[in-house]
Every structure is written in C-alpha cells, then in structure tokens.
Protein backbone atom coordinates (compact mmCIF):
# COMPACT_ATOMS: atom_id res chain seq x y z
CA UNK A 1 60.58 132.36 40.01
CA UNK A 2 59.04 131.44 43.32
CA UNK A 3 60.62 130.29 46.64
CA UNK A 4 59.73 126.68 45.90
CA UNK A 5 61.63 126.84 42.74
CA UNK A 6 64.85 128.66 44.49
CA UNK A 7 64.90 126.38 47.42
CA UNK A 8 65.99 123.19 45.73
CA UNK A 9 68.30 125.46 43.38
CA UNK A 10 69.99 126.43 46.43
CA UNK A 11 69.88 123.00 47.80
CA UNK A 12 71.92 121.32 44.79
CA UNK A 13 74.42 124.08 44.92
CA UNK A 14 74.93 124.10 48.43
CA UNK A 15 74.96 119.81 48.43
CA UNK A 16 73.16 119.85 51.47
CA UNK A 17 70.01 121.13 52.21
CA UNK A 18 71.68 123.72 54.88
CA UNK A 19 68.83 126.54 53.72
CA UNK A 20 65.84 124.09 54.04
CA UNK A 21 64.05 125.83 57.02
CA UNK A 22 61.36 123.24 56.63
C-alpha cells in the first residue's frame, strides 16, 4: 500500500481530513 492509498483511508476514519498535510 502506498501513502496515497492510506491517506484517504485515514481520512474516512478520522471524518475529517485532519491528516491531509496537503
């Protein structure tokens, strides 16, 4: 898995985008 595909994984579970650096 690469960063791009953990990113939006974290995204949904979070709700919020709160890890998107950029």
């Amino acid at each position: 898995m690469s960063v791009l595909s953990i990113v939006p994984c974290r995204e949904a579970l979070l709700g919020e985008g709160s890890t998107k650096e950029g």
